[in-house]
Protein backbone atom coordinates (compact mmCIF):
# COMPACT_ATOMS: atom_id res chain seq x y z
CA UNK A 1 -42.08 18.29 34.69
CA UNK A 2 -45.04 18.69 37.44
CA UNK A 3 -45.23 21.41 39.03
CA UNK A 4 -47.76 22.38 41.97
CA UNK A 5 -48.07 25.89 44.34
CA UNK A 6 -49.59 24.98 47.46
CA UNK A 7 -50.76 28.09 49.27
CA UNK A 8 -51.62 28.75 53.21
CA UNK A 9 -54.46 31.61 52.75
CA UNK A 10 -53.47 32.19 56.44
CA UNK A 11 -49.96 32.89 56.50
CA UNK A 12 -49.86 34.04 52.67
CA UNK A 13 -47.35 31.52 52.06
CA UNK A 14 -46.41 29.61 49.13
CA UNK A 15 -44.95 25.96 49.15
CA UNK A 16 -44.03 24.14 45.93
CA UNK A 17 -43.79 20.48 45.21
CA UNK A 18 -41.80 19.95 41.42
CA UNK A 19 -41.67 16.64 40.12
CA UNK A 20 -39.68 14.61 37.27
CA UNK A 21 -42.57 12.68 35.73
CA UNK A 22 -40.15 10.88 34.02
CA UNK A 23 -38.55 9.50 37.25
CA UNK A 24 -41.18 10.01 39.92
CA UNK A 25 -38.90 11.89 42.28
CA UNK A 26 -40.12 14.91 43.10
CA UNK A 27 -38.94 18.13 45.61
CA UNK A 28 -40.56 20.24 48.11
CA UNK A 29 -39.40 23.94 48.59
CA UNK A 30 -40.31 25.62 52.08
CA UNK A 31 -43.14 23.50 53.53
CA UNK A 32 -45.25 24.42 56.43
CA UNK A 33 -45.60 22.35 59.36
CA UNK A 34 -48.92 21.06 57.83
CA UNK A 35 -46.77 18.31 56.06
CA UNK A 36 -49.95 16.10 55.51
CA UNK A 37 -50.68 18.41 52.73
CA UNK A 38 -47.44 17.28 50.79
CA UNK A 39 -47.49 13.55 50.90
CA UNK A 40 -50.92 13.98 49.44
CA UNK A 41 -50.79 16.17 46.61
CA UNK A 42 -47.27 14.04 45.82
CA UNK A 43 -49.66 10.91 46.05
CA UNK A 44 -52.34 12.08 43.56
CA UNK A 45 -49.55 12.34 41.08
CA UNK A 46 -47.84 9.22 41.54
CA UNK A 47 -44.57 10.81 42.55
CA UNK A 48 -42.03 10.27 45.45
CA UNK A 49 -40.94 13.07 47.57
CA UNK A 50 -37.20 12.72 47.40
CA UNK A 51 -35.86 15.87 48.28
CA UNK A 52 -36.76 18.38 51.15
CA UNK A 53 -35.46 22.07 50.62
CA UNK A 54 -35.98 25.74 51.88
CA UNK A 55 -35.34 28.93 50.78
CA UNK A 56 -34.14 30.40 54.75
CA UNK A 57 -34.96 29.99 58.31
CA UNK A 58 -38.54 31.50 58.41
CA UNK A 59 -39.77 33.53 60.75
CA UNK A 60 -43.53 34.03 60.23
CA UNK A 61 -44.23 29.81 60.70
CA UNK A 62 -42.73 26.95 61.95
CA UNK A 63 -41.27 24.59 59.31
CA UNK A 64 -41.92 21.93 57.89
CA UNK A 65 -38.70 21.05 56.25
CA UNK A 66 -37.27 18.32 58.70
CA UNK A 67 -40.39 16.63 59.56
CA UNK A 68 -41.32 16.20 56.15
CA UNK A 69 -38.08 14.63 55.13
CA UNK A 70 -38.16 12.54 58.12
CA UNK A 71 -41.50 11.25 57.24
CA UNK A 72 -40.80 10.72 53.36
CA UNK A 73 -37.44 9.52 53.47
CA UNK A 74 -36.21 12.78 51.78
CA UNK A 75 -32.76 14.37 51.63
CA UNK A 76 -33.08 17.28 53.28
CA UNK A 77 -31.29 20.25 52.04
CA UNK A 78 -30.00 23.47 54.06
CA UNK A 79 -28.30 26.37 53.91
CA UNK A 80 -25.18 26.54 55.01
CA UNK A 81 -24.44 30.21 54.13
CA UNK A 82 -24.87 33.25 56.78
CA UNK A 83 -21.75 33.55 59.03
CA UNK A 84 -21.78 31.49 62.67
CA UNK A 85 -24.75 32.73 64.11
CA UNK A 86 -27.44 31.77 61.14
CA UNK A 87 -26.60 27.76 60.68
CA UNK A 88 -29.37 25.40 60.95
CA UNK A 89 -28.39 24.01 64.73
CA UNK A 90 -30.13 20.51 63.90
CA UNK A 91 -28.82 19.93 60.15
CA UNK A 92 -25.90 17.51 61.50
CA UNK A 93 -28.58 15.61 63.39
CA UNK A 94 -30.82 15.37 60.80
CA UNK A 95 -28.32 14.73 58.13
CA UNK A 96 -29.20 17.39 56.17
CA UNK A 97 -26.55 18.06 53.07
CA UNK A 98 -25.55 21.77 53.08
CA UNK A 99 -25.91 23.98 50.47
CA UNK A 100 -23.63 26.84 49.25
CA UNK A 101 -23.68 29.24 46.81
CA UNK A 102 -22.99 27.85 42.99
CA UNK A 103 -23.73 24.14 44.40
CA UNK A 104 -26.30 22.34 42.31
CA UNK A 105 -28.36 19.13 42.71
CA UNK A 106 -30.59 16.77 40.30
CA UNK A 107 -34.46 15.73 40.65
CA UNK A 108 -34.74 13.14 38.50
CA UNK A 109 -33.71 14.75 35.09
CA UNK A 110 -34.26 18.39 36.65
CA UNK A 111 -31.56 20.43 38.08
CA UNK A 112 -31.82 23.25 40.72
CA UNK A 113 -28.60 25.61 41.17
CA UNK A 114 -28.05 27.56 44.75
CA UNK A 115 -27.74 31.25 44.54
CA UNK A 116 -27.01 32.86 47.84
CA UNK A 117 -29.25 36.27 48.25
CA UNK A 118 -28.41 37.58 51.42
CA UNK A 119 -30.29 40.54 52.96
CA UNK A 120 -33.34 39.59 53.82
CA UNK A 121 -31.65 36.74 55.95
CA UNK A 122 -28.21 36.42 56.21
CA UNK A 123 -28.38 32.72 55.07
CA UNK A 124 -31.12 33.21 52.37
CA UNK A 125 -31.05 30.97 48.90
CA UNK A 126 -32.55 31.88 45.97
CA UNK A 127 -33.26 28.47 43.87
CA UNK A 128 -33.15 28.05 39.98
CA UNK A 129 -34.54 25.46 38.17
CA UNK A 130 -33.83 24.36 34.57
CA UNK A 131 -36.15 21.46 32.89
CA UNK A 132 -33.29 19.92 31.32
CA UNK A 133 -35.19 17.26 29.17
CA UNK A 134 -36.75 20.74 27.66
CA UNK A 135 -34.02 23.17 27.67
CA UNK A 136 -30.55 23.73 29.33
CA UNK A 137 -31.81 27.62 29.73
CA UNK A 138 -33.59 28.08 33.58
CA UNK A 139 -37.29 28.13 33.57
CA UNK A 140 -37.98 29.43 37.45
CA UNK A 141 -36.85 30.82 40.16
CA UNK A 142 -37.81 30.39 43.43
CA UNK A 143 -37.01 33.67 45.48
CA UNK A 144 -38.17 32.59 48.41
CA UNK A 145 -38.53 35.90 51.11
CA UNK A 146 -36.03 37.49 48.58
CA UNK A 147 -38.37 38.80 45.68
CA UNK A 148 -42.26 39.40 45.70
CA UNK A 149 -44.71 40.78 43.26
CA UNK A 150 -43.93 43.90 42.85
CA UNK A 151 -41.71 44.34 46.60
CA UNK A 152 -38.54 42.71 47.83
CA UNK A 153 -37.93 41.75 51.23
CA UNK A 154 -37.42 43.27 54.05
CA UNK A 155 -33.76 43.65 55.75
CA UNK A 156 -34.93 44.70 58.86
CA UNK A 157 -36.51 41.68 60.58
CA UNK A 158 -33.33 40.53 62.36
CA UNK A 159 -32.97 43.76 64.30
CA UNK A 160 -36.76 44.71 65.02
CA UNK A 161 -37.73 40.95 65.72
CA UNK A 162 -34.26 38.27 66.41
CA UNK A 163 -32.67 41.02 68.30
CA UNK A 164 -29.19 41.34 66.17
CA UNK A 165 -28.63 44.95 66.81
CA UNK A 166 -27.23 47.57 64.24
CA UNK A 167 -27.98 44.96 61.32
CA UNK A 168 -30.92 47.08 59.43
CA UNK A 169 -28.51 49.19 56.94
CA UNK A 170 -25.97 46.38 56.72
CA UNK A 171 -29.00 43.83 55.48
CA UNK A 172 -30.38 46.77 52.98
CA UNK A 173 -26.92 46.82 51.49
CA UNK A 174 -26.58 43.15 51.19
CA UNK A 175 -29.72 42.72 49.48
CA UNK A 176 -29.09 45.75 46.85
CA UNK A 177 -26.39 43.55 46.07
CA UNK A 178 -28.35 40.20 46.15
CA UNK A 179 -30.95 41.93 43.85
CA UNK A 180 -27.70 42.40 41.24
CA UNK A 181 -27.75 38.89 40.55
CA UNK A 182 -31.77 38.69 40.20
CA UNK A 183 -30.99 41.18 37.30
CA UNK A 184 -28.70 39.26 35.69
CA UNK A 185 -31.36 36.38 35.18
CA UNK A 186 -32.65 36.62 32.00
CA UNK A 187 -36.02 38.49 31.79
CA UNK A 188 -37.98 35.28 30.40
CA UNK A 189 -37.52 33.35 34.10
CA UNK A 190 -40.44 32.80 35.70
CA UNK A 191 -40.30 34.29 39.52
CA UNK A 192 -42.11 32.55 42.29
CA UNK A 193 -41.77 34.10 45.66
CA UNK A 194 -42.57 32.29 49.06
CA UNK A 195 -44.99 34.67 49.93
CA UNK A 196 -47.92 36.88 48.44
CA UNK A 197 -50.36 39.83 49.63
CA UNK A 198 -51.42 39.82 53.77
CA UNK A 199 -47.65 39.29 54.53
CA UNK A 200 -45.98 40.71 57.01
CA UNK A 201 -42.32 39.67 54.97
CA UNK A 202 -42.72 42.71 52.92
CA UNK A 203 -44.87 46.36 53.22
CA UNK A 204 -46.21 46.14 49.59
CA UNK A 205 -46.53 42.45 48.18
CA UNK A 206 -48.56 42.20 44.97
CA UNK A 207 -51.32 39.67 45.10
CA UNK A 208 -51.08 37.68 42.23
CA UNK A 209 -48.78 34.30 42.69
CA UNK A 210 -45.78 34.35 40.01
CA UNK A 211 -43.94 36.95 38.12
CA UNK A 212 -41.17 37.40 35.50
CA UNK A 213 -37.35 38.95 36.00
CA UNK A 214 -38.31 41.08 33.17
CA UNK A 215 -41.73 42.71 34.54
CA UNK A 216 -39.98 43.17 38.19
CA UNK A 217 -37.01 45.09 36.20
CA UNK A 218 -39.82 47.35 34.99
CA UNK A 219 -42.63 47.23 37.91
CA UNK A 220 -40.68 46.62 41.35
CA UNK A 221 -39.54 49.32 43.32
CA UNK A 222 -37.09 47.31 44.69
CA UNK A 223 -35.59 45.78 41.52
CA UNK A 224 -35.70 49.21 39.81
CA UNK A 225 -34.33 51.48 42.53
CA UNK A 226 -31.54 53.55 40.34
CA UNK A 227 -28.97 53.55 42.94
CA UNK A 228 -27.72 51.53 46.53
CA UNK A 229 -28.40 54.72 48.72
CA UNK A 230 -31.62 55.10 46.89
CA UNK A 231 -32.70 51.73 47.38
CA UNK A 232 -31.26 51.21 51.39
CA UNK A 233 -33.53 54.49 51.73
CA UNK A 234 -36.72 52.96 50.49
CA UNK A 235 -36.30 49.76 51.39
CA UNK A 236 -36.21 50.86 55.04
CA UNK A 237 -38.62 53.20 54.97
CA UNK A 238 -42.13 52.37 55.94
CA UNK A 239 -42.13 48.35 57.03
CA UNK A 240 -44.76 47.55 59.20
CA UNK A 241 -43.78 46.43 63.01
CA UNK A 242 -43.21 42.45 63.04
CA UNK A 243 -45.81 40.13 64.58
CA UNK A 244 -44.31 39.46 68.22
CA UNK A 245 -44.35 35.55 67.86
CA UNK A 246 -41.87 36.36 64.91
CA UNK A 247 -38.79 36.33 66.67
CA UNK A 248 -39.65 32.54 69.00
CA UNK A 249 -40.67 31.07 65.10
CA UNK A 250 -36.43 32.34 64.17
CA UNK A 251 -35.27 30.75 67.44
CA UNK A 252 -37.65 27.57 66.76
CA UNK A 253 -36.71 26.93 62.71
CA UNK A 254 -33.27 27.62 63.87
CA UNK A 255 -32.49 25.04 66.25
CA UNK A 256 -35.10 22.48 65.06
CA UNK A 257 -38.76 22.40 64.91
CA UNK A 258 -40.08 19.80 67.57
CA UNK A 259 -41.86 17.13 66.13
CA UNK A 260 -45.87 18.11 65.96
CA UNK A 261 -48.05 16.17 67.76
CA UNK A 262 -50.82 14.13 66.80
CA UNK A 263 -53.92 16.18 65.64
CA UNK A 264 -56.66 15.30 67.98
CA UNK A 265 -60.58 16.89 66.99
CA UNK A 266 -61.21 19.88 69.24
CA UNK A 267 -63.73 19.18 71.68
CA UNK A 268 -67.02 20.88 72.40
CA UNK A 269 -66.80 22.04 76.11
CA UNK A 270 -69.37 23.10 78.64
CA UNK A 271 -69.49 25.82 80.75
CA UNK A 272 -68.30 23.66 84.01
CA UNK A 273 -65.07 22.88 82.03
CA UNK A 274 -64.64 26.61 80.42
CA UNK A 275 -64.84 27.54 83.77
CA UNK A 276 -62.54 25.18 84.96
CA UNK A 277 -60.18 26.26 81.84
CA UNK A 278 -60.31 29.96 83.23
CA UNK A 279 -59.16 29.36 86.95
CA UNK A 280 -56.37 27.43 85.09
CA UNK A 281 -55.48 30.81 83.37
CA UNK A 282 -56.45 29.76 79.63
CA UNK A 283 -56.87 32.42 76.75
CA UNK A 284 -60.37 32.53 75.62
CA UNK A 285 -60.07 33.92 71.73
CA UNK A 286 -63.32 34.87 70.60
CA UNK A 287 -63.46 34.63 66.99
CA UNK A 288 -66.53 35.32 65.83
CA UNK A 289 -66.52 38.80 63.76
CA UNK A 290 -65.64 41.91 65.97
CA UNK A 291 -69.11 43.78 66.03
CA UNK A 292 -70.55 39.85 67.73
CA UNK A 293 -68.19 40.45 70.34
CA UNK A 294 -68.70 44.10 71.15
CA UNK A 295 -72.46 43.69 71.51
CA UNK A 296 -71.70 40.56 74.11
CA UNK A 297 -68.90 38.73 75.41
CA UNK A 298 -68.00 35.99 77.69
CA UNK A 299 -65.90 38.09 80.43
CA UNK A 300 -61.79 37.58 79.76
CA UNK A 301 -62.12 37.13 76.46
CA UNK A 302 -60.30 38.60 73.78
CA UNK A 303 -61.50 39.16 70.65
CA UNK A 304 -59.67 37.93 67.40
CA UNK A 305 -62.16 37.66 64.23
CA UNK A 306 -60.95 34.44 62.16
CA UNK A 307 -60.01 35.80 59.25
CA UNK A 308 -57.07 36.33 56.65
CA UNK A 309 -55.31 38.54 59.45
CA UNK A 310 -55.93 35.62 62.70
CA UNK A 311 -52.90 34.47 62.64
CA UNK A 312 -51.18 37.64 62.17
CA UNK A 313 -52.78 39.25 65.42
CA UNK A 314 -53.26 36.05 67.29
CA UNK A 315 -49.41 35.24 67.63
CA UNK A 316 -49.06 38.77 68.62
CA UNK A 317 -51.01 38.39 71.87
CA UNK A 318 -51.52 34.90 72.55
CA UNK A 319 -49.14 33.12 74.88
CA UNK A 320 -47.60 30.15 72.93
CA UNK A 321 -48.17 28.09 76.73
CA UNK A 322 -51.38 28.79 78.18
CA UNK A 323 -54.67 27.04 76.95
CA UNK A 324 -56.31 28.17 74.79
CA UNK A 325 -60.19 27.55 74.01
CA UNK A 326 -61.99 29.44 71.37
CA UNK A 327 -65.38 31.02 71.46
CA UNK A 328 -67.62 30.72 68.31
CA UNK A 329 -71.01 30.97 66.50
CA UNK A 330 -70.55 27.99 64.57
CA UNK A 331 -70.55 23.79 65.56
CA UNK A 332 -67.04 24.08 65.80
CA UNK A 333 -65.39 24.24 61.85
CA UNK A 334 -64.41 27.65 62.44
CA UNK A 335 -62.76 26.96 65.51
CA UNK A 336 -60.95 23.80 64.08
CA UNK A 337 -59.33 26.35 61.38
CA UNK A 338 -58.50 28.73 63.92
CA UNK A 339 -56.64 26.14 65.81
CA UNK A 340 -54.65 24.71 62.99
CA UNK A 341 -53.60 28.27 62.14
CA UNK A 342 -51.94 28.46 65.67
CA UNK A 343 -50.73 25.14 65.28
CA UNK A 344 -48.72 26.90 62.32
CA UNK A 345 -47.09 29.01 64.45
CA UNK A 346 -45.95 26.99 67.23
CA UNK A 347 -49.17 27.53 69.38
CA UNK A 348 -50.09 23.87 70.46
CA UNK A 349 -52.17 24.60 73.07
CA UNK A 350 -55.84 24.24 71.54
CA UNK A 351 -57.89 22.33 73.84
CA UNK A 352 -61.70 23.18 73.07
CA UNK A 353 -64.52 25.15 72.05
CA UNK A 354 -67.50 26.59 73.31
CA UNK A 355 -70.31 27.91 71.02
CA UNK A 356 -71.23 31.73 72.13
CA UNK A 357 -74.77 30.38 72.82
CA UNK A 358 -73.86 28.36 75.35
CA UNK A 359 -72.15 30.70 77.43
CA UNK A 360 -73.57 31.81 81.12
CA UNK A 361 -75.51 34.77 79.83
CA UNK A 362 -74.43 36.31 83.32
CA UNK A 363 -71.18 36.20 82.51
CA UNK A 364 -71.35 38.18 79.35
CA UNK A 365 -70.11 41.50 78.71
CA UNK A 366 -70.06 44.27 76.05
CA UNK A 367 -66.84 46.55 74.34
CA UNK A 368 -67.91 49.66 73.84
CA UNK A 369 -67.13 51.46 70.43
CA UNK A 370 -66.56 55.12 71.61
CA UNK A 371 -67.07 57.23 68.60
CA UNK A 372 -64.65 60.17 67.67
CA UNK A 373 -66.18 63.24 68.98
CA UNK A 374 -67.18 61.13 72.74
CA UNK A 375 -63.04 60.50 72.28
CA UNK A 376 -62.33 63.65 72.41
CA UNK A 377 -64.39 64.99 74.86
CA UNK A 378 -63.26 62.07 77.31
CA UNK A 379 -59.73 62.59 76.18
CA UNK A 380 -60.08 66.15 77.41
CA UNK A 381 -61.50 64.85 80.65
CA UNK A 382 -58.48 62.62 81.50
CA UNK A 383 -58.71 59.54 80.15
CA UNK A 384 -55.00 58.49 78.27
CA UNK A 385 -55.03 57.76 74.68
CA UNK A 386 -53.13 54.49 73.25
CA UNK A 387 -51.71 54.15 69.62
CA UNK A 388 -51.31 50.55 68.67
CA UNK A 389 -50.64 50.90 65.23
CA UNK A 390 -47.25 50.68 63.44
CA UNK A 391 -44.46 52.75 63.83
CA UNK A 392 -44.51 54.43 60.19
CA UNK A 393 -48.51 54.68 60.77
CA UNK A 394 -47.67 56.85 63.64
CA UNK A 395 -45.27 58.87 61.97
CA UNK A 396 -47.10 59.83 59.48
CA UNK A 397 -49.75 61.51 62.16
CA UNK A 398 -50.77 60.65 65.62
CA UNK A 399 -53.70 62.07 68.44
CA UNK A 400 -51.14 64.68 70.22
CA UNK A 401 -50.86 63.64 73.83
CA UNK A 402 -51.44 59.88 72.40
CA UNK A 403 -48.96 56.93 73.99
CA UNK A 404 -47.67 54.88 70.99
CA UNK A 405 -47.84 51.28 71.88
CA UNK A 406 -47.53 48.77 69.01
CA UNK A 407 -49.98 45.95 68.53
CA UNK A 408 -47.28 43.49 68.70
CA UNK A 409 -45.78 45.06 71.60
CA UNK A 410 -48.95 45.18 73.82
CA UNK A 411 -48.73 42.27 76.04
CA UNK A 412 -44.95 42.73 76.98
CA UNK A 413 -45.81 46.90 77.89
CA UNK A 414 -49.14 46.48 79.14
CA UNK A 415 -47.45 47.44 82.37
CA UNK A 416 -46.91 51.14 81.47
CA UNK A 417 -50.17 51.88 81.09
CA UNK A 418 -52.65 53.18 83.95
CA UNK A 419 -54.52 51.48 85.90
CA UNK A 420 -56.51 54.70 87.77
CA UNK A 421 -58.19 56.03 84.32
CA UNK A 422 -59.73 54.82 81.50
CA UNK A 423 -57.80 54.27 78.90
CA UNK A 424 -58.93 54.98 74.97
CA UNK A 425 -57.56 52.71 72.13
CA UNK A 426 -56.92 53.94 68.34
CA UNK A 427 -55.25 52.17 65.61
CA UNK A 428 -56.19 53.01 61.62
CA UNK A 429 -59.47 51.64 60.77
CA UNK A 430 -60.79 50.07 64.09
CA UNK A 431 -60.16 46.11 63.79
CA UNK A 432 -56.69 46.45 65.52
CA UNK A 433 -58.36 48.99 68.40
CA UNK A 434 -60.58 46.57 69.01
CA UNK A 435 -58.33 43.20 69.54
CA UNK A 436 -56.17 45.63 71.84
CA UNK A 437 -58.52 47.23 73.82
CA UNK A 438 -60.54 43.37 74.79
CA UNK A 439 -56.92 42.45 75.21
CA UNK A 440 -55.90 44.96 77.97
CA UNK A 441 -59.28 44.30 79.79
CA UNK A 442 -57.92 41.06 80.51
CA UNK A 443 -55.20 42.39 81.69
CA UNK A 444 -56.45 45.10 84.61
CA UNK A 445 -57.14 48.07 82.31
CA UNK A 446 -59.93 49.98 82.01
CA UNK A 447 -59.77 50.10 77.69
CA UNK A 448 -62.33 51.08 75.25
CA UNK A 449 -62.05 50.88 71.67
CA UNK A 450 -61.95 54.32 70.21
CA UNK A 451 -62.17 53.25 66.62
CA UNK A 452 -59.31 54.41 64.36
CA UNK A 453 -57.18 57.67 62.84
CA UNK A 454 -59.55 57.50 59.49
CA UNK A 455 -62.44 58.59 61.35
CA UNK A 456 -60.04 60.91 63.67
CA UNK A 457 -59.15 62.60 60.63
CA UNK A 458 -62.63 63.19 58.91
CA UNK A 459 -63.52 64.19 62.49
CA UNK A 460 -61.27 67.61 62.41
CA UNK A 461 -59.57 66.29 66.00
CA UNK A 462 -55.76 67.54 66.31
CA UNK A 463 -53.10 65.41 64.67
CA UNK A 464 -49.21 66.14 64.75
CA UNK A 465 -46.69 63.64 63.02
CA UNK A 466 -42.73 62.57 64.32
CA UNK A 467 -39.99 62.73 62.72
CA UNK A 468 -38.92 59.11 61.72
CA UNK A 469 -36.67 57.19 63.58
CA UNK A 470 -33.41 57.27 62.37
CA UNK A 471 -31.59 54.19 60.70
């Protein structure tokens, strides 16, 4: 048996080609859309990519599944459990064979059985694979958004990002359940989850790649909880707010990927054609690290460091429409990264790059930090107060008199905020503050970045927490 993880540092994601060396066939499980990446590390090792599989309908990327079957010639497999409303639109189409729970298929002489986990997605699969030249016991298990590293997934995604109402304590349930039949695996199976630390798929993901049943029965909060109304307590408790591009990515995996178009080299602009770029409303993402972009700026900018978190906080406030044209230090690698991380997440819309240094020097402009105690003494002079971290951050203490406005939710509220004072941005440590604040600037607000609750707290300012929402 081969077996490869391929892992997006970007969208902490894991893919994972298996192969039957014995027959060259060879399966996929939950590809990204960069399906280049497959054919060639199925290439280097001589093997055919037959089949074409994945755990759920993601909601953090755009697949990969049906383009790379198309390409290879693969059957494509999907799930066909989840009730009416989760069913892969596009599988009759695409002639994708349905899976249900119990069902089992063969990869050359290795066979992976279907178990249906529900919770985390009403349709979710957790896969099993048994090396059956070596042993008829199962070897792995691929858990998919199911079961991390130390964390399980979370239930709440298709309320707080898809929409489907009153579906948070039904999904916790469903997954205590689902988590049942992890138990039951014996403790020698290897685990490997779909994603690792940086997600947002889980609040406490464990950073190394693979696992056992046997360590998550004794390490994993999830997996260990003693009881269901223990465990729909915790697991609820405490999940970060989803990325705002999450819920197009459900809609877009759902009823079929489009096709991605051919990859074209970003091209070096000048400042005739940035210009041109602006009138034509594009989104200028600086990406250069946050402190470059507070001492100077070209003006409408927003600032988005590239770095394991871009992608995160870029599909939160970039359009997935507009142009967008990228702002950097370097000749233009950085900015070729940057843009393949959008493309990732449906953002197709990369159309140059400018290096900092070749911006209109009269067009620049700085973001000021304003330090705690100047926050405070402005805050008691008028100016409003913005909280754009997560909704557990600000229930576990907040800047009294402070409007709580989620990163992810920025863009769509942007409207309730005022437009006759200045307006001082928080989050935790200061990166978030400062994406917001250069953000709302583009968007008619007077916003400075007022660093983050750390320094709030060593400062001695006023805090008061909320109660937490109720389930």
């Amino acid at each position: 048996m081969f077996f490869q993880r391929i892992d997006d540092r970007q969208l902490a994601q894991a893919s994972y080609l298996i192969g039957c060396q014995a027959t060259g066939e060879a399966l996929v499980i939950d590809p990204n859309r960069d399906v280049d990446q497959y054919v060639a590390a199925a290439t280097a090792e001589r093997l055919r990519i037959t089949h074409v599989t994945e755990t759920h309908i993601h909601a953090d990327f755009v697949s990969g599944a049906r383009e790379l079957a198309k390409r290879t010639g693969a059957k494509l497999l999907l799930s066909g459990e989840g009730g009416r409303d989760w069913q892969y639109a596009f599988a009759a189409e695409a002639g994708a064979t349905i899976l249900k729970d119990a069902d089992s298929w063969m990869v050359g002489r290795l066979r992976i059985d279907v178990v249906h986990t529900p919770g985390h997605t009403p349709e979710h699969l957790m896969l099993i694979l048994t090396d059956l030249p070596a042993s008829n016991h199962p070897v792995m298990a691929f858990t998919g958004d199911f079961v991390f590293v130390s964390d399980v997934g979370r239930p709440d995604l298709l309320e707080k990002a898809a929409g489907q109402a009153n579906t948070m304590a039904a999904g916790a349930r469903e997954l205590w359940r689902s988590i049942a039949r992890f138990r039951a695996l014996p403790d020698y199976v290897q685990v490997w989850p779909g994603h690792g630390a940086g997600s947002a798929c889980g609040k406490a993901l464990g950073a190394v790649p693979a696992t056992t049943v046997g360590y998550e029965k004794l390490v994993n909060w999830g997996v260990a909880a003693p009881d269901e109304d223990t465990f729909v307590k915790m697991v609820l408790d405490g999940q970060p707010d989803p990325p705002a591009y999450f819920a197009r990515m459900k809609r877009v995996n759902r009823d079929g990927p489009p096709p991605l178009r051919e990859a074209t080299a970003l091209s070096r602009l000048t400042t005739d054609e940035l210009s041109a770029l602006q009138r034509q409303s594009a989104t200028l993402i600086d990406i250069r690290p946050a402190r470059a972009f507070a001492a100077g700026h070209v003006r409408g900018a927003i600032s988005v460091p590239f770095n394991r978190s871009f992608t995160k906080y870029a599909g939160s406030v970039v359009s997935p429409d507009a142009p967008v044209v990228f702002i950097t230090d370097d000749r233009g690698t950085v900015a070729a990264d940057a843009a393949r991380a959008l493309l990732l997440i449906g953002v197709e819309s990369a159309t140059g790059f400018i290096p900092h240094s070749a911006a209109d020097a009269g067009a620049l402009e700085p973001l000021e930090r304003v330090e705690t105690g100047e926050a405070i003494r402005r805050h008691a002079a008028g100016a409003a107060l913005v909280d754009v971290r997560d909704r557990f951050e600000w229930e576990s203490g907040h800047v009294p008199a402070a409007r709580h406005v989620p990163l992810a939710e920025l863009v769509a509220r942007a409207d309730e905020l005022p437009r006759d004072t200045p307006v001082l941005v928080y989050c935790q440590t200061g990166s978030r503050s400062a994406i917001a604040a250069s953000v709302l600037r583009t968007l008619g607000v007077d916003a400075h970045d007022a660093g983050g609750m750390v320094a709030w707290r060593r400062s001695g300012g006023p805090i008061e927490t909320a109660a937490p929402a109720a389930v």
